[in-house]
PDB file of N, CA and C in Angstrom:
ATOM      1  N   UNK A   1      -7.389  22.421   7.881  1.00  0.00           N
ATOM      2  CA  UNK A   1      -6.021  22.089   7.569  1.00  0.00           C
ATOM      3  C   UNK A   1      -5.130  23.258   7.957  1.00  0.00           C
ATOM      4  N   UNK A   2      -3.981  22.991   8.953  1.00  0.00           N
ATOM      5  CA  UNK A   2      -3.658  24.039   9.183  1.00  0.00           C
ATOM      6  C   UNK A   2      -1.834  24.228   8.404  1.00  0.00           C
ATOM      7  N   UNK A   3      -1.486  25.093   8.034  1.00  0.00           N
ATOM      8  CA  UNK A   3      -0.538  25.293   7.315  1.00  0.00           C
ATOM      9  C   UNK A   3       1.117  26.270   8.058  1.00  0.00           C
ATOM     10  N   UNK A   4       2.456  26.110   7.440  1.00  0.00           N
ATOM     11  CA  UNK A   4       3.088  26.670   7.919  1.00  0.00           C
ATOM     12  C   UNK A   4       3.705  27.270   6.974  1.00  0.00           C
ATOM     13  N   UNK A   5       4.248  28.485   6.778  1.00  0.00           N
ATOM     14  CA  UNK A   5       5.419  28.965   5.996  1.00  0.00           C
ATOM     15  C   UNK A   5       6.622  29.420   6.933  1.00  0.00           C
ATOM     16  N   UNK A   6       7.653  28.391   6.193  1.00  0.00           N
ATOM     17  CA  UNK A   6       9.179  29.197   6.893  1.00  0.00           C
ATOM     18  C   UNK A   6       9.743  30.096   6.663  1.00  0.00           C
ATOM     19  N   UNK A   7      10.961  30.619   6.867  1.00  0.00           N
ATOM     20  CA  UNK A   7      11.537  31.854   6.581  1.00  0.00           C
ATOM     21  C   UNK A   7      11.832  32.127   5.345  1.00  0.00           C
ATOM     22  N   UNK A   8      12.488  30.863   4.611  1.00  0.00           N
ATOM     23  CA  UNK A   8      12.476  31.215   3.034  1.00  0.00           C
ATOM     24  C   UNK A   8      10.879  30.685   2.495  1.00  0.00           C
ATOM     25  N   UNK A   9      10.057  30.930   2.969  1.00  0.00           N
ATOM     26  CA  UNK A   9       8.830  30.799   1.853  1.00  0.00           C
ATOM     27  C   UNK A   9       8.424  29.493   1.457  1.00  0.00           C
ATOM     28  N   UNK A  10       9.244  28.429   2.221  1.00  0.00           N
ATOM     29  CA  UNK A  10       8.453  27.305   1.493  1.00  0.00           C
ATOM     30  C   UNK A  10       6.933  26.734   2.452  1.00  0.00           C
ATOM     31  N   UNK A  11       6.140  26.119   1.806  1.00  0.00           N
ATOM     32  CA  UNK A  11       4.637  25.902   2.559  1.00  0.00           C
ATOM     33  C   UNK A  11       4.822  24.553   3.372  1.00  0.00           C
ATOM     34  N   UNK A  12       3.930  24.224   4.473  1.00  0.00           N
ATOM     35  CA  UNK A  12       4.747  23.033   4.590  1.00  0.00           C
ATOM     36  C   UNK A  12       3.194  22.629   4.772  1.00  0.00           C
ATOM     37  N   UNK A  13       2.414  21.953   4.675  1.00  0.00           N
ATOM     38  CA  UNK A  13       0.887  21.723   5.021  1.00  0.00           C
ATOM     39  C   UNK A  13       0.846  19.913   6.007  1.00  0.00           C
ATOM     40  N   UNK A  14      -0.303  19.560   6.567  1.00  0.00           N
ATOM     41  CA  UNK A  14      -0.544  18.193   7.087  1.00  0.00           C
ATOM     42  C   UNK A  14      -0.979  17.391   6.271  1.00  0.00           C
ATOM     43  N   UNK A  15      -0.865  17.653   4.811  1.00  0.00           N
ATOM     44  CA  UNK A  15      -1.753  16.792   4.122  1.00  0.00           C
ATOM     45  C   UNK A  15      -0.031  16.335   3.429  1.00  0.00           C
ATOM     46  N   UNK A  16      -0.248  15.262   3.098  1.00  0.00           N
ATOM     47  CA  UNK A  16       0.871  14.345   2.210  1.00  0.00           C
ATOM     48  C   UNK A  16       0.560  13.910   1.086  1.00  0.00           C
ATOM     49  N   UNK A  17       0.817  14.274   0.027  1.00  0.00           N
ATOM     50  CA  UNK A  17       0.671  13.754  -1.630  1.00  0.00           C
ATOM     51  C   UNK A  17       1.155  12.289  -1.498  1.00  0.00           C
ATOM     52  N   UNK A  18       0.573  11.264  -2.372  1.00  0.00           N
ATOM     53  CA  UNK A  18       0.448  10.096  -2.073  1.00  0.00           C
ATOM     54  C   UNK A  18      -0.311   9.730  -3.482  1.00  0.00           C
ATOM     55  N   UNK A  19       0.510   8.770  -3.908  1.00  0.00           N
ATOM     56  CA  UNK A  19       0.369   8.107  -5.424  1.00  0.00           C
ATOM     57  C   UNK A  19      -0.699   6.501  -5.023  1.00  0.00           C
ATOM     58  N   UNK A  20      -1.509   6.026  -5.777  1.00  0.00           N
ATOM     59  CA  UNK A  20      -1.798   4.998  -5.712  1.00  0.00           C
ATOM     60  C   UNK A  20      -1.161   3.940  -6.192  1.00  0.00           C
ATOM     61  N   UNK A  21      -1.106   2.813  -5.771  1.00  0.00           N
ATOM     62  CA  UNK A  21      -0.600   1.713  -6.707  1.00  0.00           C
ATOM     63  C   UNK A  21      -0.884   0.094  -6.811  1.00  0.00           C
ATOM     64  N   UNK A  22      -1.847  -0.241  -7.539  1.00  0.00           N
ATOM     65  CA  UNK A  22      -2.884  -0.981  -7.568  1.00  0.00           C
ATOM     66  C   UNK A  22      -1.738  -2.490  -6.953  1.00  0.00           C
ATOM     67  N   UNK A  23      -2.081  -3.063  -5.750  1.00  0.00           N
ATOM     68  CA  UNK A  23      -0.949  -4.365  -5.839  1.00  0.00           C
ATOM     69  C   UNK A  23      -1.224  -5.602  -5.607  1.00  0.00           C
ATOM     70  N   UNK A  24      -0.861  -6.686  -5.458  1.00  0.00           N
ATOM     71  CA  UNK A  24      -0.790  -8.037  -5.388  1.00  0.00           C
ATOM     72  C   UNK A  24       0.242  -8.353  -4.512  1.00  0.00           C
ATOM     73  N   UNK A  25      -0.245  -8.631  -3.333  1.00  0.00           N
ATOM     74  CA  UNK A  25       0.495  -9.593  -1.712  1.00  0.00           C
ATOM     75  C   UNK A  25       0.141 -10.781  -1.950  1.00  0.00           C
ATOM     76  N   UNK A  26       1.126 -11.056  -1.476  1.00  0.00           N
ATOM     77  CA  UNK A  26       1.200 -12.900  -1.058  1.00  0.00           C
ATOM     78  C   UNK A  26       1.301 -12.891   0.154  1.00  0.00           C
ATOM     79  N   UNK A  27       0.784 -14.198   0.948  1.00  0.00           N
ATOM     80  CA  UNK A  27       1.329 -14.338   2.062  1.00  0.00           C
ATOM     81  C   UNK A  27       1.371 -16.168   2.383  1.00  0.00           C
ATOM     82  N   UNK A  28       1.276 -16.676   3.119  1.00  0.00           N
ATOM     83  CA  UNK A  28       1.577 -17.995   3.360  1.00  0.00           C
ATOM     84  C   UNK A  28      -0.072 -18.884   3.075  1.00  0.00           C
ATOM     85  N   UNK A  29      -0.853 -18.055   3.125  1.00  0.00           N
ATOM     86  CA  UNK A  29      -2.426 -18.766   3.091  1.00  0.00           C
ATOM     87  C   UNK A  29      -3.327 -17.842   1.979  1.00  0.00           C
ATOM     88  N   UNK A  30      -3.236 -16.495   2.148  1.00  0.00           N
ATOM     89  CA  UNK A  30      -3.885 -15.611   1.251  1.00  0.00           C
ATOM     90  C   UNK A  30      -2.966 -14.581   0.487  1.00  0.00           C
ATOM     91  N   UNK A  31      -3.749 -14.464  -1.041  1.00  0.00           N
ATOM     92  CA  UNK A  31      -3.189 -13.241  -2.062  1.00  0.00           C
ATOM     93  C   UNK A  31      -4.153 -11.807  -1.632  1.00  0.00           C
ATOM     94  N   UNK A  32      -3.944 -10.970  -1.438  1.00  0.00           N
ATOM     95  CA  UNK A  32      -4.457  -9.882  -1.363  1.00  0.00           C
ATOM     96  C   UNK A  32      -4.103  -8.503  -2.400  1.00  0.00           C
ATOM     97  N   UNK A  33      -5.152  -8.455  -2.506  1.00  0.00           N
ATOM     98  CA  UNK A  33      -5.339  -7.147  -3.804  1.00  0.00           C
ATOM     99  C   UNK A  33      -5.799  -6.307  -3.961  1.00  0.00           C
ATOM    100  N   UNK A  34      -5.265  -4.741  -3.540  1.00  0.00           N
ATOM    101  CA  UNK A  34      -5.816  -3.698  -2.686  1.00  0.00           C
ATOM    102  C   UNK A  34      -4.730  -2.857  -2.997  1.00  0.00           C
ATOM    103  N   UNK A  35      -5.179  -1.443  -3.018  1.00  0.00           N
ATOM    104  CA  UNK A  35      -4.354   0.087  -3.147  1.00  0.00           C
ATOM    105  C   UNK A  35      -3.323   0.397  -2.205  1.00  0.00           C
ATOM    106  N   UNK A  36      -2.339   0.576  -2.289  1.00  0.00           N
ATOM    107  CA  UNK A  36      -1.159   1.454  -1.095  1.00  0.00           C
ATOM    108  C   UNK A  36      -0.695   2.278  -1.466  1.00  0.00           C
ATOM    109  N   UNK A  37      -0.215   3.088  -1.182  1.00  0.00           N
ATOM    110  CA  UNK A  37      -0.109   4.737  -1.460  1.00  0.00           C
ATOM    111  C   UNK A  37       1.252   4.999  -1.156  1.00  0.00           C
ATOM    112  N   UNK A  38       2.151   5.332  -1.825  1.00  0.00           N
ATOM    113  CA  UNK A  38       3.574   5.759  -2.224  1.00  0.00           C
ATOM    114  C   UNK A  38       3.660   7.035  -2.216  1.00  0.00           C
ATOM    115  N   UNK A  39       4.504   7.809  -1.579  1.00  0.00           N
ATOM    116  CA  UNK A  39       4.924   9.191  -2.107  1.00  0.00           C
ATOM    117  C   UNK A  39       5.243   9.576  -3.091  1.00  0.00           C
ATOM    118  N   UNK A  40       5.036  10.446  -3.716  1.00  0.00           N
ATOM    119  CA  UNK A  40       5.817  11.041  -5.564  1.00  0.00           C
ATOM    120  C   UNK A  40       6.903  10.570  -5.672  1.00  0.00           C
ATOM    121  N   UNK A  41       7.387   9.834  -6.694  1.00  0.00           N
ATOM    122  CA  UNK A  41       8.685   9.530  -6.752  1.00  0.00           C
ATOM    123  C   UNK A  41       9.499   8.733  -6.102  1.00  0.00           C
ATOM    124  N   UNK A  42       8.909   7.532  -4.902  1.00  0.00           N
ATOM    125  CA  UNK A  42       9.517   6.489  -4.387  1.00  0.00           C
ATOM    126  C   UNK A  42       8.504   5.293  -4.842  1.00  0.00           C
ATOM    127  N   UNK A  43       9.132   4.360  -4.714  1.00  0.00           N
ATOM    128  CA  UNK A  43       8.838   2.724  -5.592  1.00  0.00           C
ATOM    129  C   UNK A  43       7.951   1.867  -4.268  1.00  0.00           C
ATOM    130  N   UNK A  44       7.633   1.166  -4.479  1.00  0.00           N
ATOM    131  CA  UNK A  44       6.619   0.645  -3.908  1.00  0.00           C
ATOM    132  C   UNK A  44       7.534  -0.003  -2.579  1.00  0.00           C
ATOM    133  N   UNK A  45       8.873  -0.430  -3.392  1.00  0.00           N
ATOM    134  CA  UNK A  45      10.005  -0.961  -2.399  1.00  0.00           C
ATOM    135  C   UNK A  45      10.193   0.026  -1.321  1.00  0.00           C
ATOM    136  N   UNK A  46      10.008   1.811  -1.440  1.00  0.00           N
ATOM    137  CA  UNK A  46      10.459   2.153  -0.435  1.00  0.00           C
ATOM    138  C   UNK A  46       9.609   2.653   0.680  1.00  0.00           C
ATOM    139  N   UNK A  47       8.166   1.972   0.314  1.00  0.00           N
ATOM    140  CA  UNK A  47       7.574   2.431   1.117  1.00  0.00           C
ATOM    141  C   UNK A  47       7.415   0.622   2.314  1.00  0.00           C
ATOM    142  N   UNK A  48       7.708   0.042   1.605  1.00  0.00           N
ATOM    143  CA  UNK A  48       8.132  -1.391   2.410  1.00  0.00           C
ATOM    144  C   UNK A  48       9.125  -1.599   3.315  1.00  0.00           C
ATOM    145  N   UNK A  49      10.384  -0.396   2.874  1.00  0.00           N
ATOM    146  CA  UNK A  49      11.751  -0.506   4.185  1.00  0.00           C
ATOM    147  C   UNK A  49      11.372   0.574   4.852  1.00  0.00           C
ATOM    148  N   UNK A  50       9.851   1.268   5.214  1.00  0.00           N
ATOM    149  CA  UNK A  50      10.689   1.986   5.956  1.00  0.00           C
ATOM    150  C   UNK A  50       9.972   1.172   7.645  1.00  0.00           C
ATOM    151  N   UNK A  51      10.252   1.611   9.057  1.00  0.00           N
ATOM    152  CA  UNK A  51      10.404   1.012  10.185  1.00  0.00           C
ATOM    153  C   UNK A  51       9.118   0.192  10.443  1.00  0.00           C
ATOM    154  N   UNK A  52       8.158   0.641   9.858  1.00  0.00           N
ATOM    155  CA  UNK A  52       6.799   0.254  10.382  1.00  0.00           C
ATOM    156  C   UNK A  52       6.956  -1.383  10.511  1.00  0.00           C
ATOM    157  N   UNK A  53       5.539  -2.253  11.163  1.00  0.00           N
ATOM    158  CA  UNK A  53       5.649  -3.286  10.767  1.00  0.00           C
ATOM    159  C   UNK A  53       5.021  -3.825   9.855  1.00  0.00           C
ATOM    160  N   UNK A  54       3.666  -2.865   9.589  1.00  0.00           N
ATOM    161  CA  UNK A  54       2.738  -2.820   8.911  1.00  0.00           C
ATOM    162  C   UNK A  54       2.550  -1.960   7.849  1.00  0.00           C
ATOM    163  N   UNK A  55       1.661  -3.059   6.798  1.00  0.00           N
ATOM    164  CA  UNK A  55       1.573  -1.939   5.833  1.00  0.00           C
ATOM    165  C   UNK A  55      -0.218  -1.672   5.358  1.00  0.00           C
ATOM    166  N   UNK A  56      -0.507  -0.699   5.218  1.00  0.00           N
ATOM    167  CA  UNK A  56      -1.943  -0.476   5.136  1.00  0.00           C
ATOM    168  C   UNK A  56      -2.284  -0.367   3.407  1.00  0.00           C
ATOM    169  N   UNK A  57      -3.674  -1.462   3.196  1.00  0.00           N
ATOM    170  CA  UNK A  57      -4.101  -1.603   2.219  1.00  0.00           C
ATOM    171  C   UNK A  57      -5.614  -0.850   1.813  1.00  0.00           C
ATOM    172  N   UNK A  58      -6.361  -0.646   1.028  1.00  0.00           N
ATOM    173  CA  UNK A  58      -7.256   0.022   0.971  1.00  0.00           C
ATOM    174  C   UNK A  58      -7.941  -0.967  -0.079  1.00  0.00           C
ATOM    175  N   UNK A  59      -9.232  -0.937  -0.587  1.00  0.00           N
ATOM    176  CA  UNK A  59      -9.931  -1.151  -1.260  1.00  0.00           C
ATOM    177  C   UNK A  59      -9.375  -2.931  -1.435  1.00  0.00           C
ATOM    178  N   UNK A  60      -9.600  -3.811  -0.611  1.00  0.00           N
ATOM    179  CA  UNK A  60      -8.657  -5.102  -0.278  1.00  0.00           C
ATOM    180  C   UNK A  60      -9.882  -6.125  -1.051  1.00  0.00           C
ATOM    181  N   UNK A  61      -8.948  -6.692  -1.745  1.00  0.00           N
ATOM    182  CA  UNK A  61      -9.731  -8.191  -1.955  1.00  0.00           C
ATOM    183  C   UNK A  61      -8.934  -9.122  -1.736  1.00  0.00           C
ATOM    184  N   UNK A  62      -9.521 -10.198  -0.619  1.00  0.00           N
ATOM    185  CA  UNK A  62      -8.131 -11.255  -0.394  1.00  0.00           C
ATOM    186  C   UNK A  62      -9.089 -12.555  -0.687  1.00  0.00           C
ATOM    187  N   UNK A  63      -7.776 -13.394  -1.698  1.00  0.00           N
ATOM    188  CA  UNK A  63      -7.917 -14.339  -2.271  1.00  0.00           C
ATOM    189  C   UNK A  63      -7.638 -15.909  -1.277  1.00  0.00           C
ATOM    190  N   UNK A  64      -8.527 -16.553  -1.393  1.00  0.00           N
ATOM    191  CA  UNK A  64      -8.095 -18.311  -1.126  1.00  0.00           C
ATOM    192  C   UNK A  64      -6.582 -18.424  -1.949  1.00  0.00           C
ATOM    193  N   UNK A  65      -6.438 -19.849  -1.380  1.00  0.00           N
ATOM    194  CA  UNK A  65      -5.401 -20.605  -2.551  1.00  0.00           C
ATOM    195  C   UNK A  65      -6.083 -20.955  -3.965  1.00  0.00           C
ATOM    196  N   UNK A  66      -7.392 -21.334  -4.193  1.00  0.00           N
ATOM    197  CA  UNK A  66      -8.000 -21.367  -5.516  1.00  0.00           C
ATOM    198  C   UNK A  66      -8.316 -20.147  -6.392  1.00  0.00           C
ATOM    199  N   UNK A  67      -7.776 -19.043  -5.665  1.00  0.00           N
ATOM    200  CA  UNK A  67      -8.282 -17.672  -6.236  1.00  0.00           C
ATOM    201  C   UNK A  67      -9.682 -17.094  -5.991  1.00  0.00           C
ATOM    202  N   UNK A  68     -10.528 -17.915  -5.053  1.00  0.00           N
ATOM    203  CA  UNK A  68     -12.005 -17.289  -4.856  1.00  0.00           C
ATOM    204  C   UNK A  68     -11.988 -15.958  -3.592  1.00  0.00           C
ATOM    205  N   UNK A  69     -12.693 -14.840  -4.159  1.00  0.00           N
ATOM    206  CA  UNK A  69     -12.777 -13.754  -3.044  1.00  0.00           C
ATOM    207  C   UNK A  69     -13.178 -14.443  -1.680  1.00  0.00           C
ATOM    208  N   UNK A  70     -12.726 -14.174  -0.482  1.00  0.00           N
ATOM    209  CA  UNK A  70     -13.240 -14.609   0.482  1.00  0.00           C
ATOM    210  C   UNK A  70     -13.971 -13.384   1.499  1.00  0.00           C
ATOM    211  N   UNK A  71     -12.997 -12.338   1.011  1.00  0.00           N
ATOM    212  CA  UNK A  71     -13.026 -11.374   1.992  1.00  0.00           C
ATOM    213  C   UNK A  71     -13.250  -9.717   0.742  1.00  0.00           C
ATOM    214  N   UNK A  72     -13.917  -8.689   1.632  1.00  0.00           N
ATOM    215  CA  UNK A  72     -13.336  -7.591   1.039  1.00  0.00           C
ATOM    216  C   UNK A  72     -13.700  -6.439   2.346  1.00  0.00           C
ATOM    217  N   UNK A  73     -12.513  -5.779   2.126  1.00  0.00           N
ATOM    218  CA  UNK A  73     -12.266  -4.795   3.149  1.00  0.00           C
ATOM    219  C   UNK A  73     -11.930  -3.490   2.244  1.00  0.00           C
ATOM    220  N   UNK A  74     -12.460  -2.533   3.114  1.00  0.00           N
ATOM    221  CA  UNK A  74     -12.303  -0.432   2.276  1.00  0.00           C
ATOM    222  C   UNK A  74     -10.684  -0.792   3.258  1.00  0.00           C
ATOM    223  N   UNK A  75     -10.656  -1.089   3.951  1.00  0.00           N
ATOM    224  CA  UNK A  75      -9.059  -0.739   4.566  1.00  0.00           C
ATOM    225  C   UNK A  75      -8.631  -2.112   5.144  1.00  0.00           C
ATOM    226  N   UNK A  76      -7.569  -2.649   5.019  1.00  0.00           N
ATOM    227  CA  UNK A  76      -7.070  -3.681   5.969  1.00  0.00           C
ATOM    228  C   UNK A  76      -5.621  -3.508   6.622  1.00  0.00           C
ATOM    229  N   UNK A  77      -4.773  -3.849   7.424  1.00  0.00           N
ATOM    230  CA  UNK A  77      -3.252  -3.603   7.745  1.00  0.00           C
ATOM    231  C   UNK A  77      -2.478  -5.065   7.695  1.00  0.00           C
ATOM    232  N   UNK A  78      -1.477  -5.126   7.064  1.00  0.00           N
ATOM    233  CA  UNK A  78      -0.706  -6.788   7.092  1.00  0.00           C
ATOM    234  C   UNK A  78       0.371  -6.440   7.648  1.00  0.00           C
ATOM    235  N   UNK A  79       0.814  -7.373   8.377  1.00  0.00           N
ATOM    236  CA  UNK A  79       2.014  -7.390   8.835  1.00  0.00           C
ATOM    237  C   UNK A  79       2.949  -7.753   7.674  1.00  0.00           C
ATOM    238  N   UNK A  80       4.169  -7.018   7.812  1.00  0.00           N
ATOM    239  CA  UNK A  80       5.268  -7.582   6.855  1.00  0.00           C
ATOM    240  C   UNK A  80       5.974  -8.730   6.811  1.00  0.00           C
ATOM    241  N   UNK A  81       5.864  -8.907   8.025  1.00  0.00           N
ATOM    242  CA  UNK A  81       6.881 -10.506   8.584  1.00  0.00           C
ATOM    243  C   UNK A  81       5.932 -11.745   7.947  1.00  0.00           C
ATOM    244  N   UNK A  82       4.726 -11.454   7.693  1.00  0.00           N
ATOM    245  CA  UNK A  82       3.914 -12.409   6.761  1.00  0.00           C
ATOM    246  C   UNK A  82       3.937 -12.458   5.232  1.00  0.00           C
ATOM    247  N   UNK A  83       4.320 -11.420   4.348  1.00  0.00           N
ATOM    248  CA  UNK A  83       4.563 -10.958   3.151  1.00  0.00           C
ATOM    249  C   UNK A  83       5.590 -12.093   2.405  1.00  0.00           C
ATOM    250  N   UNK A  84       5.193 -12.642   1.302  1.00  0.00           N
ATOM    251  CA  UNK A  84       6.154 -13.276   0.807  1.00  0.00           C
ATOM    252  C   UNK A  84       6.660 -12.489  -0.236  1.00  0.00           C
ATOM    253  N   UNK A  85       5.609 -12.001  -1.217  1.00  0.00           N
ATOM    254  CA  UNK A  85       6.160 -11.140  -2.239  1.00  0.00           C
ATOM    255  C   UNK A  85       4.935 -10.367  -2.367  1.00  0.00           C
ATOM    256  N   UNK A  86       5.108  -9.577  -3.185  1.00  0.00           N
ATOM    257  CA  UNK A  86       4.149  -8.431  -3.433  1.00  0.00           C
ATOM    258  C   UNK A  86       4.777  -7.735  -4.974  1.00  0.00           C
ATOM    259  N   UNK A  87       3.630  -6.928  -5.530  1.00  0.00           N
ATOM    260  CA  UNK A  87       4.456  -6.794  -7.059  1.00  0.00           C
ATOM    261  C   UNK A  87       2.662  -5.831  -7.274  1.00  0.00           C
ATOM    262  N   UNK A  88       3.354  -4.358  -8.562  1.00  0.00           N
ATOM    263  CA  UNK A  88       2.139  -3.733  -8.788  1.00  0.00           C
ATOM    264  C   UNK A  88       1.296  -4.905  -9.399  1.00  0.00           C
ATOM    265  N   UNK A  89      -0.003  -4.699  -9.236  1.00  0.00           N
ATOM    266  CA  UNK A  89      -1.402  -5.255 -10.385  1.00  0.00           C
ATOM    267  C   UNK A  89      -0.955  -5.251 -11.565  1.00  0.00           C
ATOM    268  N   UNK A  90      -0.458  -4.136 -12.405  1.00  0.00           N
ATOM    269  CA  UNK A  90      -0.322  -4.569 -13.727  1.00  0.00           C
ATOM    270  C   UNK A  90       1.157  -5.279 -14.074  1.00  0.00           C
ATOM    271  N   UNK A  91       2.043  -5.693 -13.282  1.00  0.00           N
ATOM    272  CA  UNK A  91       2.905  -5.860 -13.540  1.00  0.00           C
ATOM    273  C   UNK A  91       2.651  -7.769 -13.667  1.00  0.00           C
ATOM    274  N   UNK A  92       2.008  -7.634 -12.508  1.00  0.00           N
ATOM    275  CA  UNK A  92       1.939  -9.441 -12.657  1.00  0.00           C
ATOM    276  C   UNK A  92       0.377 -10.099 -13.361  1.00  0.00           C
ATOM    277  N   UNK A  93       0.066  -9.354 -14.208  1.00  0.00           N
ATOM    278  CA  UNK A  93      -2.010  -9.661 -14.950  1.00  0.00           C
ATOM    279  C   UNK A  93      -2.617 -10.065 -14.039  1.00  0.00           C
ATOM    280  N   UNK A  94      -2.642  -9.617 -12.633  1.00  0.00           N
ATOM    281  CA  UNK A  94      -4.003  -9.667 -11.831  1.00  0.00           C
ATOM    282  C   UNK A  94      -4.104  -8.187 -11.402  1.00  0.00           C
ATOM    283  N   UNK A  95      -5.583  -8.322 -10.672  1.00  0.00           N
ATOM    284  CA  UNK A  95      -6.011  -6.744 -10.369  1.00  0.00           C
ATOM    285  C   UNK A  95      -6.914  -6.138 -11.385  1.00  0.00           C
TER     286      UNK A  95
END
């Protein structure tokens, strides 16, 4: 890991602090339920506006329309333009 200090002393490193946040996607055919990672102090919303098209999930379980696992993935990527809603795990009692 290689590191920088600027002139006033602050560190600047390649590694990025990154919060977990257990969530629940919708999309037009499957629910998916899997980790995304937020910076300290921004909402799950702002890691959704920013340019990408995609958003990367981790530890993924994606659901049928009856709720049966179909799939499980350590990493998956969704497009946003497929996203209907999305909301943390504990906020909506799944997860």
């Amino acid at each position: 890991m290689s590191m920088h200090v600027d002139h006033k002393g602050k560190y600047f490193t390649e590694v990025i602090s990154k919060d977990v946040v257990r969530t629940v996607l919708q999309t037009l055919t499957v629910r998916v339920i899997g980790d995304i990672y937020v910076r300290p102090g921004e909402r799950l919303k702002d890691e959704l506006n920013k340019s990408e098209n995609f958003i990367a999930v981790t530890d993924a379980d994606v659901l049928n329309a009856r709720g049966e696992k179909i799939y499980h993935a350590d990493f998956l990527t969704v497009n946003l333009d497929h996203v209907l809603w999305l909301s943390p795990a504990d906020a909506s009692g799944e997860g």
